[in-house]
PDB file of N, CA and C in Angstrom:
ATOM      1  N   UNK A   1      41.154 115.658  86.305  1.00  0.00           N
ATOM      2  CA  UNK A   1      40.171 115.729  87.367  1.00  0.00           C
ATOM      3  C   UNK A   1      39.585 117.126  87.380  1.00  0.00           C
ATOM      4  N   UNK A   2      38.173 117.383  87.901  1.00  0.00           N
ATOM      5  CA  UNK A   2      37.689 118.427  87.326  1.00  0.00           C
ATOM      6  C   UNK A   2      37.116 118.942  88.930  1.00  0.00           C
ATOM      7  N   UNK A   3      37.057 117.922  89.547  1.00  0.00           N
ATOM      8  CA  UNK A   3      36.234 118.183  90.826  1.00  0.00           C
ATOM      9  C   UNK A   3      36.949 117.330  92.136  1.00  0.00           C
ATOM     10  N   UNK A   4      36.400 117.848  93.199  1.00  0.00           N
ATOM     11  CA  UNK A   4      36.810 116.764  94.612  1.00  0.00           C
ATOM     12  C   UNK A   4      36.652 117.430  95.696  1.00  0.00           C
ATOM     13  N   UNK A   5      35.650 116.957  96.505  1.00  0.00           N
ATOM     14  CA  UNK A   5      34.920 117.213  97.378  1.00  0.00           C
ATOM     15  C   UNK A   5      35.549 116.778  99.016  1.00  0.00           C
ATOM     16  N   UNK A   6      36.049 117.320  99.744  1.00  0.00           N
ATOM     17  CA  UNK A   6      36.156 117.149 101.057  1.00  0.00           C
ATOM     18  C   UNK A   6      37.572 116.045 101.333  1.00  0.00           C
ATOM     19  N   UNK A   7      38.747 117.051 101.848  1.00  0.00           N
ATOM     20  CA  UNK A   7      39.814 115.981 102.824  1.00  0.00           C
ATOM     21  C   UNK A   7      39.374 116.290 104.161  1.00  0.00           C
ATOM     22  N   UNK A   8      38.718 115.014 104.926  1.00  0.00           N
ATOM     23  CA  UNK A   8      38.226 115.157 106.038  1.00  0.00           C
ATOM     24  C   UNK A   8      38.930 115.652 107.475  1.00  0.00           C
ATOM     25  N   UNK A   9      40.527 115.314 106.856  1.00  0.00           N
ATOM     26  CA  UNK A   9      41.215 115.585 107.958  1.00  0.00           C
ATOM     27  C   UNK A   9      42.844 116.729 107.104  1.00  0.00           C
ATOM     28  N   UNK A  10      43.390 117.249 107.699  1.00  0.00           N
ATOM     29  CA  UNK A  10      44.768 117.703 107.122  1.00  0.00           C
ATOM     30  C   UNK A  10      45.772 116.487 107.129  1.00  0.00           C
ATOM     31  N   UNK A  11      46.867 116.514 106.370  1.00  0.00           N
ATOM     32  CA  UNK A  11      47.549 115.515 106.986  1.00  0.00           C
ATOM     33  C   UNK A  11      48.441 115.746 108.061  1.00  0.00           C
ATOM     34  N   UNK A  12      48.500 116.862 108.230  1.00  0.00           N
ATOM     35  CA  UNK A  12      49.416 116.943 109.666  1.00  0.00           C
ATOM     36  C   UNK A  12      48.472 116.455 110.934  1.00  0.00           C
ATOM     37  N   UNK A  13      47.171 115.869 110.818  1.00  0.00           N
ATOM     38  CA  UNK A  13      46.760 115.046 111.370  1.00  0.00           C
ATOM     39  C   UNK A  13      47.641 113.809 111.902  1.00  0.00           C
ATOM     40  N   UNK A  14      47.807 113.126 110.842  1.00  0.00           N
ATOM     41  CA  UNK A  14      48.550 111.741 111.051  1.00  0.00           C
ATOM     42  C   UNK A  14      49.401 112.088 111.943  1.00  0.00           C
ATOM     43  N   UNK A  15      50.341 113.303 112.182  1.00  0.00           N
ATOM     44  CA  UNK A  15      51.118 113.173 113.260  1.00  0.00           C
ATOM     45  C   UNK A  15      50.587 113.052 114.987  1.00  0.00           C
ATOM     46  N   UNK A  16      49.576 113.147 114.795  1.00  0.00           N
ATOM     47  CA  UNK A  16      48.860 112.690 116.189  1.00  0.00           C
ATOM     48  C   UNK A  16      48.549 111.094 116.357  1.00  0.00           C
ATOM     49  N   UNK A  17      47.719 110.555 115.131  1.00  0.00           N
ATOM     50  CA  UNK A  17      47.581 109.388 115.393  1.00  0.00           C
ATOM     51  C   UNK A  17      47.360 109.037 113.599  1.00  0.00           C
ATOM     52  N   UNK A  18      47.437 107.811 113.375  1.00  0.00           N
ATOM     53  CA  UNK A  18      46.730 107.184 111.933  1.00  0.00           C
ATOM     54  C   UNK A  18      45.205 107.620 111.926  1.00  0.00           C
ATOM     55  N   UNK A  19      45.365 108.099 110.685  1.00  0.00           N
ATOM     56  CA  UNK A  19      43.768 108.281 110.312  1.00  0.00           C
ATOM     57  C   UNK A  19      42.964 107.876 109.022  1.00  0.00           C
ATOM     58  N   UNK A  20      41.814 107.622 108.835  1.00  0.00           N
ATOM     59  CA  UNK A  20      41.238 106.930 107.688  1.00  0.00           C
ATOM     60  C   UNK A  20      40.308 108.178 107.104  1.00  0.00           C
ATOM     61  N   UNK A  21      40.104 108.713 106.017  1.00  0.00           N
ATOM     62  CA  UNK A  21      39.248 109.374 105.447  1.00  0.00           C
ATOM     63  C   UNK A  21      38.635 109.344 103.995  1.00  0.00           C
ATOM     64  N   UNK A  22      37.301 109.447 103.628  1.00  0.00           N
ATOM     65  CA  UNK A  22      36.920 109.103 102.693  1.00  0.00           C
ATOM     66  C   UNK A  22      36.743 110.506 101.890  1.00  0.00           C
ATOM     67  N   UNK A  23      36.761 110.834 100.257  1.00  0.00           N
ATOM     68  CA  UNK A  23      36.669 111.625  99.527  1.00  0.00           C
ATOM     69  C   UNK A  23      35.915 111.717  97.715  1.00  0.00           C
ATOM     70  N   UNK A  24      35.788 112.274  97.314  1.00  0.00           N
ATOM     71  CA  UNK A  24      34.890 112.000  96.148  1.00  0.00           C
ATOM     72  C   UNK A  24      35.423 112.630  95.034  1.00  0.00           C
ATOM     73  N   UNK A  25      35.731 112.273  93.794  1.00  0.00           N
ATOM     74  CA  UNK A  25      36.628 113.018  92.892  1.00  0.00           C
ATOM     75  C   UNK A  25      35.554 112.565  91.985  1.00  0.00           C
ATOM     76  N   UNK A  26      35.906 113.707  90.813  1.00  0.00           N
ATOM     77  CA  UNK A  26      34.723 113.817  89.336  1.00  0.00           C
ATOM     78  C   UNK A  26      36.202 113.361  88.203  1.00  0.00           C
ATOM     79  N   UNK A  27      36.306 112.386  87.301  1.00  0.00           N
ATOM     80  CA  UNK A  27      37.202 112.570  86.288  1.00  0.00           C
ATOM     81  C   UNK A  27      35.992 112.459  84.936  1.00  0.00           C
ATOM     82  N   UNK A  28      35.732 113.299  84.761  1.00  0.00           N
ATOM     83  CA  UNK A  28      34.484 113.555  83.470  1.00  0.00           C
ATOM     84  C   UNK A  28      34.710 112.804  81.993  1.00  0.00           C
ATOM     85  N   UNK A  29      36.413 113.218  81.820  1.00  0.00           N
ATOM     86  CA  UNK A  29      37.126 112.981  80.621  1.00  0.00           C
ATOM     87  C   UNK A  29      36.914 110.880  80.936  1.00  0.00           C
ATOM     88  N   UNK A  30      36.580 110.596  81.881  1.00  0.00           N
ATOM     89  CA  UNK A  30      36.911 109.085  82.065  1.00  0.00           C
ATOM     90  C   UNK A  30      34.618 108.842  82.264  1.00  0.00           C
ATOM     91  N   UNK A  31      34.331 110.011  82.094  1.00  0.00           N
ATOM     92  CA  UNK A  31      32.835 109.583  82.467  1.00  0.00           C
ATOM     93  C   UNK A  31      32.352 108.784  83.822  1.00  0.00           C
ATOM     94  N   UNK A  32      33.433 109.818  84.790  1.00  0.00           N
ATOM     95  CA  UNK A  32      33.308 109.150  86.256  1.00  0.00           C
ATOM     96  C   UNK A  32      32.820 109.931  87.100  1.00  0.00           C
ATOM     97  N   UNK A  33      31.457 110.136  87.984  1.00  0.00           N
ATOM     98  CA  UNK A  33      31.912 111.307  88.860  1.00  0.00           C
ATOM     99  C   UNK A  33      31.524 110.869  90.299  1.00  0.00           C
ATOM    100  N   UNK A  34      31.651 111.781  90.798  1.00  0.00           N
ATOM    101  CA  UNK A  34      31.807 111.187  92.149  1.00  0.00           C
ATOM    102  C   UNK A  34      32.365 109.756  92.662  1.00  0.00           C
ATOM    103  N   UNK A  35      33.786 109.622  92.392  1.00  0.00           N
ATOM    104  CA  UNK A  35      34.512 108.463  92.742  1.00  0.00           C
ATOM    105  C   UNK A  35      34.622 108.427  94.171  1.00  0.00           C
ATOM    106  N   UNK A  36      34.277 107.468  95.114  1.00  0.00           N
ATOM    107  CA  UNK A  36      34.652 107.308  96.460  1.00  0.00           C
ATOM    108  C   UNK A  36      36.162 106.857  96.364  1.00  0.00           C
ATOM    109  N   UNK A  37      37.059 107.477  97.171  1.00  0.00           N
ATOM    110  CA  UNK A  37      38.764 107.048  97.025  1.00  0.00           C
ATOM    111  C   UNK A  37      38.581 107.313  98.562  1.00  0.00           C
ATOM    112  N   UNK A  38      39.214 105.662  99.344  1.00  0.00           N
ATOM    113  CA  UNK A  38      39.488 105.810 100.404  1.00  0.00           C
ATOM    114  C   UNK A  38      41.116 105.964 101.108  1.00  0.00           C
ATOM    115  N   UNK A  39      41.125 106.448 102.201  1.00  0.00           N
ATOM    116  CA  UNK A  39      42.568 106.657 102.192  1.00  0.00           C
ATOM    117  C   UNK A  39      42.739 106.578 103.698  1.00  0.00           C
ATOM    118  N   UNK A  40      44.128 106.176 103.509  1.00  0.00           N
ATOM    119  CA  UNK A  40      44.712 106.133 105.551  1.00  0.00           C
ATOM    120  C   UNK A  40      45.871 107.152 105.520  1.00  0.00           C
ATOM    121  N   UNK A  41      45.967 107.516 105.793  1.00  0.00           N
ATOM    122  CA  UNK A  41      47.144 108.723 106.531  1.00  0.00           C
ATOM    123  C   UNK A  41      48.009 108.362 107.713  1.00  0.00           C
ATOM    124  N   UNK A  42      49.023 108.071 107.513  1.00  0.00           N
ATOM    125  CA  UNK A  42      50.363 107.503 108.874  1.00  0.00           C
ATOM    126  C   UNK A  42      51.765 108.290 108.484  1.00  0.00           C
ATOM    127  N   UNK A  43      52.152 108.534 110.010  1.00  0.00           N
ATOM    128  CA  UNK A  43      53.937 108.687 110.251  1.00  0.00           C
ATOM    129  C   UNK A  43      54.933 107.744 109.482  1.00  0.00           C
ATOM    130  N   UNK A  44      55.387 107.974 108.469  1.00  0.00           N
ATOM    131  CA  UNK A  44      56.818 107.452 108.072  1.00  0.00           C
ATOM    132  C   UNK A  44      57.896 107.249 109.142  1.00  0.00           C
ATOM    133  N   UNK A  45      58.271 108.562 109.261  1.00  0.00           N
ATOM    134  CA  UNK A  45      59.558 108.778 110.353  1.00  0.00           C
ATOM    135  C   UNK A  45      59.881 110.767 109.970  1.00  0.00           C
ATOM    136  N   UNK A  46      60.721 110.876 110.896  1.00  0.00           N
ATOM    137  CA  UNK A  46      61.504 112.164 110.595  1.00  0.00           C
ATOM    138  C   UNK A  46      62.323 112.140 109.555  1.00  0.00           C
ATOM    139  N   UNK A  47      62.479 112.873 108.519  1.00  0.00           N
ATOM    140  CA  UNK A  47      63.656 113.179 107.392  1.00  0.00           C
ATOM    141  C   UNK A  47      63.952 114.558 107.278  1.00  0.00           C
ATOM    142  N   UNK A  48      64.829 114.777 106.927  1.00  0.00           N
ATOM    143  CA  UNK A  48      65.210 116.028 106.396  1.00  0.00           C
ATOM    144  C   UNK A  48      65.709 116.752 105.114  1.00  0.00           C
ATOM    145  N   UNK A  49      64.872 117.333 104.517  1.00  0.00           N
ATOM    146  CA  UNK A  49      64.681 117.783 103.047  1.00  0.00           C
ATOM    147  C   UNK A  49      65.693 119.023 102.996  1.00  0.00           C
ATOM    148  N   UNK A  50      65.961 119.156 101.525  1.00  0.00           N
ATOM    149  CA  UNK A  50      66.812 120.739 101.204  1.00  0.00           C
ATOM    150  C   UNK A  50      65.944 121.207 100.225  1.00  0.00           C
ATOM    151  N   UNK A  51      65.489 122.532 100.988  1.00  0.00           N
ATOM    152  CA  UNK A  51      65.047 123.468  99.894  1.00  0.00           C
ATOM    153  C   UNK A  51      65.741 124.419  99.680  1.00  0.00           C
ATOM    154  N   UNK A  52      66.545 124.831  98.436  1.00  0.00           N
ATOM    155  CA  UNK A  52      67.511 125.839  98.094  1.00  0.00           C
ATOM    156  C   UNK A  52      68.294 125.902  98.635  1.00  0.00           C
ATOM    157  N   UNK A  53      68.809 124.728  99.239  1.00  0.00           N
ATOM    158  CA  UNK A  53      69.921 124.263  99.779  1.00  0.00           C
ATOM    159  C   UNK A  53      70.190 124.403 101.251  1.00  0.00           C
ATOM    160  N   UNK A  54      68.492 124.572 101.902  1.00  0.00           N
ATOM    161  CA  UNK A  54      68.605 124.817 103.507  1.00  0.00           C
ATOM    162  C   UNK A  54      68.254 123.096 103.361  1.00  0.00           C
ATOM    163  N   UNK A  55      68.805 123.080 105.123  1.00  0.00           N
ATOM    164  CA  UNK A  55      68.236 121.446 105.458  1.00  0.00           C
ATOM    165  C   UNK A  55      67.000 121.715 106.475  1.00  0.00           C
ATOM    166  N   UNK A  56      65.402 120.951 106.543  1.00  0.00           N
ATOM    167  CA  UNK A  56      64.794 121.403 106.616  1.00  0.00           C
ATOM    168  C   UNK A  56      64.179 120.359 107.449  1.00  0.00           C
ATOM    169  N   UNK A  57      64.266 119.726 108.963  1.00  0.00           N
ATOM    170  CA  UNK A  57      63.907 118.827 109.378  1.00  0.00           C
ATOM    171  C   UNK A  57      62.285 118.810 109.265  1.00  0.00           C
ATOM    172  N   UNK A  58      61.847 117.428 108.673  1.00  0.00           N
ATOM    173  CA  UNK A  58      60.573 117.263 108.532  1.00  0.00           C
ATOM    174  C   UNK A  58      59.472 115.936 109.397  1.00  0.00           C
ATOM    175  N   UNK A  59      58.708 115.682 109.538  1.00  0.00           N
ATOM    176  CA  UNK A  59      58.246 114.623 109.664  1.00  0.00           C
ATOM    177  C   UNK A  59      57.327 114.032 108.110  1.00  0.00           C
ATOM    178  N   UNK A  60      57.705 112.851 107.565  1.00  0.00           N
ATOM    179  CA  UNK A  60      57.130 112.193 106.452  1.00  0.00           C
ATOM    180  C   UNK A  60      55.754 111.524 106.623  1.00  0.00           C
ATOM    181  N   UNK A  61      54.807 111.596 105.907  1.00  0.00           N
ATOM    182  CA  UNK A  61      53.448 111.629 106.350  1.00  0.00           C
ATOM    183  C   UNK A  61      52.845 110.809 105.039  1.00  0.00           C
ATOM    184  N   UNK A  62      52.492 109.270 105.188  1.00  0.00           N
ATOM    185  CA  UNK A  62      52.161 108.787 103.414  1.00  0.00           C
ATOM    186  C   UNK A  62      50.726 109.218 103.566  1.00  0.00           C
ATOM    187  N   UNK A  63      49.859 109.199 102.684  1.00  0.00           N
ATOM    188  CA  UNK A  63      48.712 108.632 102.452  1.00  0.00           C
ATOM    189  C   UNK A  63      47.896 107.759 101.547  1.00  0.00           C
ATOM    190  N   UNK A  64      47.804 106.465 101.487  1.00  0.00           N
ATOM    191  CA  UNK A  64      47.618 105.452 101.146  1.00  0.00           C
ATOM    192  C   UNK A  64      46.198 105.372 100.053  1.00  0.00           C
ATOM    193  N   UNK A  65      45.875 105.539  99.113  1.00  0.00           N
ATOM    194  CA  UNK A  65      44.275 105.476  98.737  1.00  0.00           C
ATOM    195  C   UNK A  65      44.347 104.629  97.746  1.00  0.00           C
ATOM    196  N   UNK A  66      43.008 104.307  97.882  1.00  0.00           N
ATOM    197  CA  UNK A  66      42.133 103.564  97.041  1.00  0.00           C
ATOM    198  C   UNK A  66      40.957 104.072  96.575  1.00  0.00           C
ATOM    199  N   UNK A  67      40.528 102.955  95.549  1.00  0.00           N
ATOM    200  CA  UNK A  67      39.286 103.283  95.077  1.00  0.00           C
ATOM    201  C   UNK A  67      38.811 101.380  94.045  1.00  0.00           C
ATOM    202  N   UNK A  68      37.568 101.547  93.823  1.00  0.00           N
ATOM    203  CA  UNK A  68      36.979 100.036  93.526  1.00  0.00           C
ATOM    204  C   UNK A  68      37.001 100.776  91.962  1.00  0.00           C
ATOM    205  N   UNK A  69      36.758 101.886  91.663  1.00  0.00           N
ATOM    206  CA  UNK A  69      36.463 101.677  89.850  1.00  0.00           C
ATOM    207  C   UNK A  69      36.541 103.522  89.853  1.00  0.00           C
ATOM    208  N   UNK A  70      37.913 103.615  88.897  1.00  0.00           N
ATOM    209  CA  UNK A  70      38.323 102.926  88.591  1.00  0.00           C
ATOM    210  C   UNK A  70      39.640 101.963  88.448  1.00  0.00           C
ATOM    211  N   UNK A  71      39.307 101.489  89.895  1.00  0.00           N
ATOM    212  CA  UNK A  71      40.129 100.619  90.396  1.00  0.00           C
ATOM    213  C   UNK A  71      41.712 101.286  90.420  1.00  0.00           C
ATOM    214  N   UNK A  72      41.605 102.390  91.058  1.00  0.00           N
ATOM    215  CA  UNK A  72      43.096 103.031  91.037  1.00  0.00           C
ATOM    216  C   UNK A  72      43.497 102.831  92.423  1.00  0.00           C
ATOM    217  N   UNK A  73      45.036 103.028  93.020  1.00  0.00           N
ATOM    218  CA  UNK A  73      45.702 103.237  94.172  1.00  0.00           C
ATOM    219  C   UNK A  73      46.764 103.801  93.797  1.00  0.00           C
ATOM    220  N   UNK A  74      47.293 104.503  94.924  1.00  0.00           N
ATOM    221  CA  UNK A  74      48.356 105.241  94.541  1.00  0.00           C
ATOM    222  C   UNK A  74      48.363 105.929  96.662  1.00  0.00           C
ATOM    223  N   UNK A  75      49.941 106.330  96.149  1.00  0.00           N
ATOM    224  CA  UNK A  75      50.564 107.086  97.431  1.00  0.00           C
ATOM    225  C   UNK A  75      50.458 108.290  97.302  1.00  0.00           C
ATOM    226  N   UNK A  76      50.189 109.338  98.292  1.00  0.00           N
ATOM    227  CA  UNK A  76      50.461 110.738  97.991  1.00  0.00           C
ATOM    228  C   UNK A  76      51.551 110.841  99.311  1.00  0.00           C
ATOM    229  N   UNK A  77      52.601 111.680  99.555  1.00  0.00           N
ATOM    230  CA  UNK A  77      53.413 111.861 100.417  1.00  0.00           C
ATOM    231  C   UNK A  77      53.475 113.343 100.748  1.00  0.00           C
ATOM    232  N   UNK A  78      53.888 113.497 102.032  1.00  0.00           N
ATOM    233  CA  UNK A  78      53.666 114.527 102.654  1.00  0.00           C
ATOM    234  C   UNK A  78      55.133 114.889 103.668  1.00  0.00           C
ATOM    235  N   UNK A  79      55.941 116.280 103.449  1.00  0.00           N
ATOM    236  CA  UNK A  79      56.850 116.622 104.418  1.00  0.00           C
ATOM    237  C   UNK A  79      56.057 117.519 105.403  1.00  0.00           C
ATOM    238  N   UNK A  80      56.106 117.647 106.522  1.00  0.00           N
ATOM    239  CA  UNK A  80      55.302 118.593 107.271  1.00  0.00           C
ATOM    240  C   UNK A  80      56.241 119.004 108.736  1.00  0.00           C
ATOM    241  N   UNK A  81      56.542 119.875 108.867  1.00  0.00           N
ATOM    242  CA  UNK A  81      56.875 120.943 109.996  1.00  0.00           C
ATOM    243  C   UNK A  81      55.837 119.949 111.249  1.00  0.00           C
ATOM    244  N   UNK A  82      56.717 119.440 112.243  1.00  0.00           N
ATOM    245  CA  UNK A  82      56.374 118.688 113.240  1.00  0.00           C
ATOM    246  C   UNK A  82      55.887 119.992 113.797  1.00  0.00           C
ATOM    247  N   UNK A  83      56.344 120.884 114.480  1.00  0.00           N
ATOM    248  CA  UNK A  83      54.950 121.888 115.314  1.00  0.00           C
ATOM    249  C   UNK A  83      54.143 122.486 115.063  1.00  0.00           C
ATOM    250  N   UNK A  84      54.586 123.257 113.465  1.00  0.00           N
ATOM    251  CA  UNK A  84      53.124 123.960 112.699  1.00  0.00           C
ATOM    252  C   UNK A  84      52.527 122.418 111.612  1.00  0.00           C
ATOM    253  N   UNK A  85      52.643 121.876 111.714  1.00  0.00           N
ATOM    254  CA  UNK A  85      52.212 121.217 109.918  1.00  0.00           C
ATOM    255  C   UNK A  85      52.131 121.439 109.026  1.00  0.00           C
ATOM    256  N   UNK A  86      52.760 122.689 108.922  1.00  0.00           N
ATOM    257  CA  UNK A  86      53.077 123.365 107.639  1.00  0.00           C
ATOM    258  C   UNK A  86      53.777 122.539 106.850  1.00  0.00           C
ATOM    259  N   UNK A  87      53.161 122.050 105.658  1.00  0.00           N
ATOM    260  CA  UNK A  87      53.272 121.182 104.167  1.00  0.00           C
ATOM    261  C   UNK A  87      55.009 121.797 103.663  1.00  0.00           C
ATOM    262  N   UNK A  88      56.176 121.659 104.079  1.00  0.00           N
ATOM    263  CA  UNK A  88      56.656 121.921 103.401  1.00  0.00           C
ATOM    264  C   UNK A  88      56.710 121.357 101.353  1.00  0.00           C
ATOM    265  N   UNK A  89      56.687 120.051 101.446  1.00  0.00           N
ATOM    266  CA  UNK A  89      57.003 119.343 100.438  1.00  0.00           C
ATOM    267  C   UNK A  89      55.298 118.169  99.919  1.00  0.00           C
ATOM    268  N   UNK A  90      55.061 118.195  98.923  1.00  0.00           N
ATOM    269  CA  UNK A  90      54.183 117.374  99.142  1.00  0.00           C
ATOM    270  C   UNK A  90      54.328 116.382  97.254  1.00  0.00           C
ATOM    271  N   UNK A  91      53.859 115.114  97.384  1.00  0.00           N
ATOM    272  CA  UNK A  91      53.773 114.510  96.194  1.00  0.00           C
ATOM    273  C   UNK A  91      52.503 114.308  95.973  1.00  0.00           C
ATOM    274  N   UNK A  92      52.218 114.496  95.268  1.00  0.00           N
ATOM    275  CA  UNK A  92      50.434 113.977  94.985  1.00  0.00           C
ATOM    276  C   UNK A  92      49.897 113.573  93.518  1.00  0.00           C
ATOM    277  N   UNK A  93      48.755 112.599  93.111  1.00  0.00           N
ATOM    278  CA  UNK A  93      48.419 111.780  92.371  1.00  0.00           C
ATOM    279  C   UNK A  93      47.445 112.785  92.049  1.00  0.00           C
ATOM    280  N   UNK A  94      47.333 112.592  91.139  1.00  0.00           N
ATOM    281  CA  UNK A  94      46.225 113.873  91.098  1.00  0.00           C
ATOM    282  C   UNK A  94      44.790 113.290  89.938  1.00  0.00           C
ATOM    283  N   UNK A  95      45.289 111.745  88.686  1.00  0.00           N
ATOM    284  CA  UNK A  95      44.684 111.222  88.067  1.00  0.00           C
ATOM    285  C   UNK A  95      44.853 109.794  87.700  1.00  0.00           C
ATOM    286  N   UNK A  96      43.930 109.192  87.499  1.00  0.00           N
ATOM    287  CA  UNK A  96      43.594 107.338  87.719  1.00  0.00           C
ATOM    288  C   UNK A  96      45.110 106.964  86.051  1.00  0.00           C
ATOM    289  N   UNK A  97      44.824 107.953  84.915  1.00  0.00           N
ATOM    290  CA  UNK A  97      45.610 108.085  83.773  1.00  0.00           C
ATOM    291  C   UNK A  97      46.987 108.360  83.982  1.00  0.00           C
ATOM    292  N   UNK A  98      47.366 108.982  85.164  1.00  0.00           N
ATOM    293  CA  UNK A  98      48.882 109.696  85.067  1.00  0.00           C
ATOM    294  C   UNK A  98      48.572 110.930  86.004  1.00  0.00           C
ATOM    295  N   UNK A  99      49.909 111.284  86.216  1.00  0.00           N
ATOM    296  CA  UNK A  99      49.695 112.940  86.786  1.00  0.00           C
ATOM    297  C   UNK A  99      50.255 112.770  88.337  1.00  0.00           C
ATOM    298  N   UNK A 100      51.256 113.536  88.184  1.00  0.00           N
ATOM    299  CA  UNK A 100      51.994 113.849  89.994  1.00  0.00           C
ATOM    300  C   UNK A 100      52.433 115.461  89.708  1.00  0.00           C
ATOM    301  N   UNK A 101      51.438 115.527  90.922  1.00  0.00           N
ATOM    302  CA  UNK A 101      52.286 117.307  91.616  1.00  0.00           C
ATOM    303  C   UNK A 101      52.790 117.400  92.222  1.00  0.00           C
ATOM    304  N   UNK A 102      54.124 117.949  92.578  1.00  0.00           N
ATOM    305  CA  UNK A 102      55.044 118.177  93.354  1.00  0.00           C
ATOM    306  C   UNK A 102      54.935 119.665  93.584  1.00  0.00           C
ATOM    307  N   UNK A 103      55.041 119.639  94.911  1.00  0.00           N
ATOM    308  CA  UNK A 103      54.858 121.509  95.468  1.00  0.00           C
ATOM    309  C   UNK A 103      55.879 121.388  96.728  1.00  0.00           C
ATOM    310  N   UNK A 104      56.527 122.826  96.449  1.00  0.00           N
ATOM    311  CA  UNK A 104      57.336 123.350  97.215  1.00  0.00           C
ATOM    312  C   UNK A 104      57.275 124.175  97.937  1.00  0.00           C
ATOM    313  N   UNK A 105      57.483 124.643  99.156  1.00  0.00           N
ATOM    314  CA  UNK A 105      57.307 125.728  99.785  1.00  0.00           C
ATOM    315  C   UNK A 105      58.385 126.296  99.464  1.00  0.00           C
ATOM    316  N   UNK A 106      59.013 127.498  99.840  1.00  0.00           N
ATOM    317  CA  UNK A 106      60.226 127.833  99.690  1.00  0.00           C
ATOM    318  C   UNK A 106      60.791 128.868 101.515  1.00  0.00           C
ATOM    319  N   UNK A 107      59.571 129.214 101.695  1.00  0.00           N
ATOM    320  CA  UNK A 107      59.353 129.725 102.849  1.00  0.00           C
ATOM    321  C   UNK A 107      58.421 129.851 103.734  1.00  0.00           C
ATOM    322  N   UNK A 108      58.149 130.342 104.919  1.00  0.00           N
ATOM    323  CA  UNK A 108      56.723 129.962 105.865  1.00  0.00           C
ATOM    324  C   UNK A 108      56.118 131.330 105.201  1.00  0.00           C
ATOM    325  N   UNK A 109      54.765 131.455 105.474  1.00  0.00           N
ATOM    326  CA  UNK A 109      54.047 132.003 105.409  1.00  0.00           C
ATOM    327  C   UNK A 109      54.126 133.330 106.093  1.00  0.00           C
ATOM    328  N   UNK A 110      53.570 134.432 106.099  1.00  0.00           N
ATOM    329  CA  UNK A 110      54.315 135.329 106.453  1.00  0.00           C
ATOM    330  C   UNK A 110      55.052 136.472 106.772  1.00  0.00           C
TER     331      UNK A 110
END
């Protein structure tokens, strides 16, 4: 992916309410650009993650997307700090071919 234009909302959104947002990705190498990928954002539940072996109470945050062509879906997941929304943990799709990023925080900001 070479490009992508606008997440309308954060996802520490979803912890207020479900939300729907639309976005536009370029995959060039696939001769695609501006893909509309729609997506909903919702509360899982509370979990609690270890980073470097702290336990790190989180709230779990999916986000659900789609798209008509080329015809991809996929989950991106989200750990987030219930009072800041600070992203501790996040999974993300990043191409219609393959591809997950995993990012870690290790500490707040700071």
């Amino acid at each position: 992916m070479s490009g992508l234009t606008g997440r309308d909302k954060a996802p520490a959104a979803a912890i207020q309410a479900p939300f729907t947002s639309t976005r536009l990705e370029d995959f060039p190498e696939l001769g695609l650009y501006g893909v509309i990928v729609s997506c909903r954002a919702y509360v899982v539940g509370r979990q609690t993650i270890k980073i470097l072996g702290e336990a790190i109470p989180t709230v779990r945050v999916d986000e659900a997307c789609q798209n008509r062509k080329p015809g991809w879906s996929f989950v991106d997941t989200f750990w987030l700090d219930s009072d800041t929304g600070l992203v501790w943990r996040s999974l993300q799709h990043v191409h219609p071919k393959g591809g997950l990023v995993e990012t870690e925080i290790f500490r707040p900001p700071g």
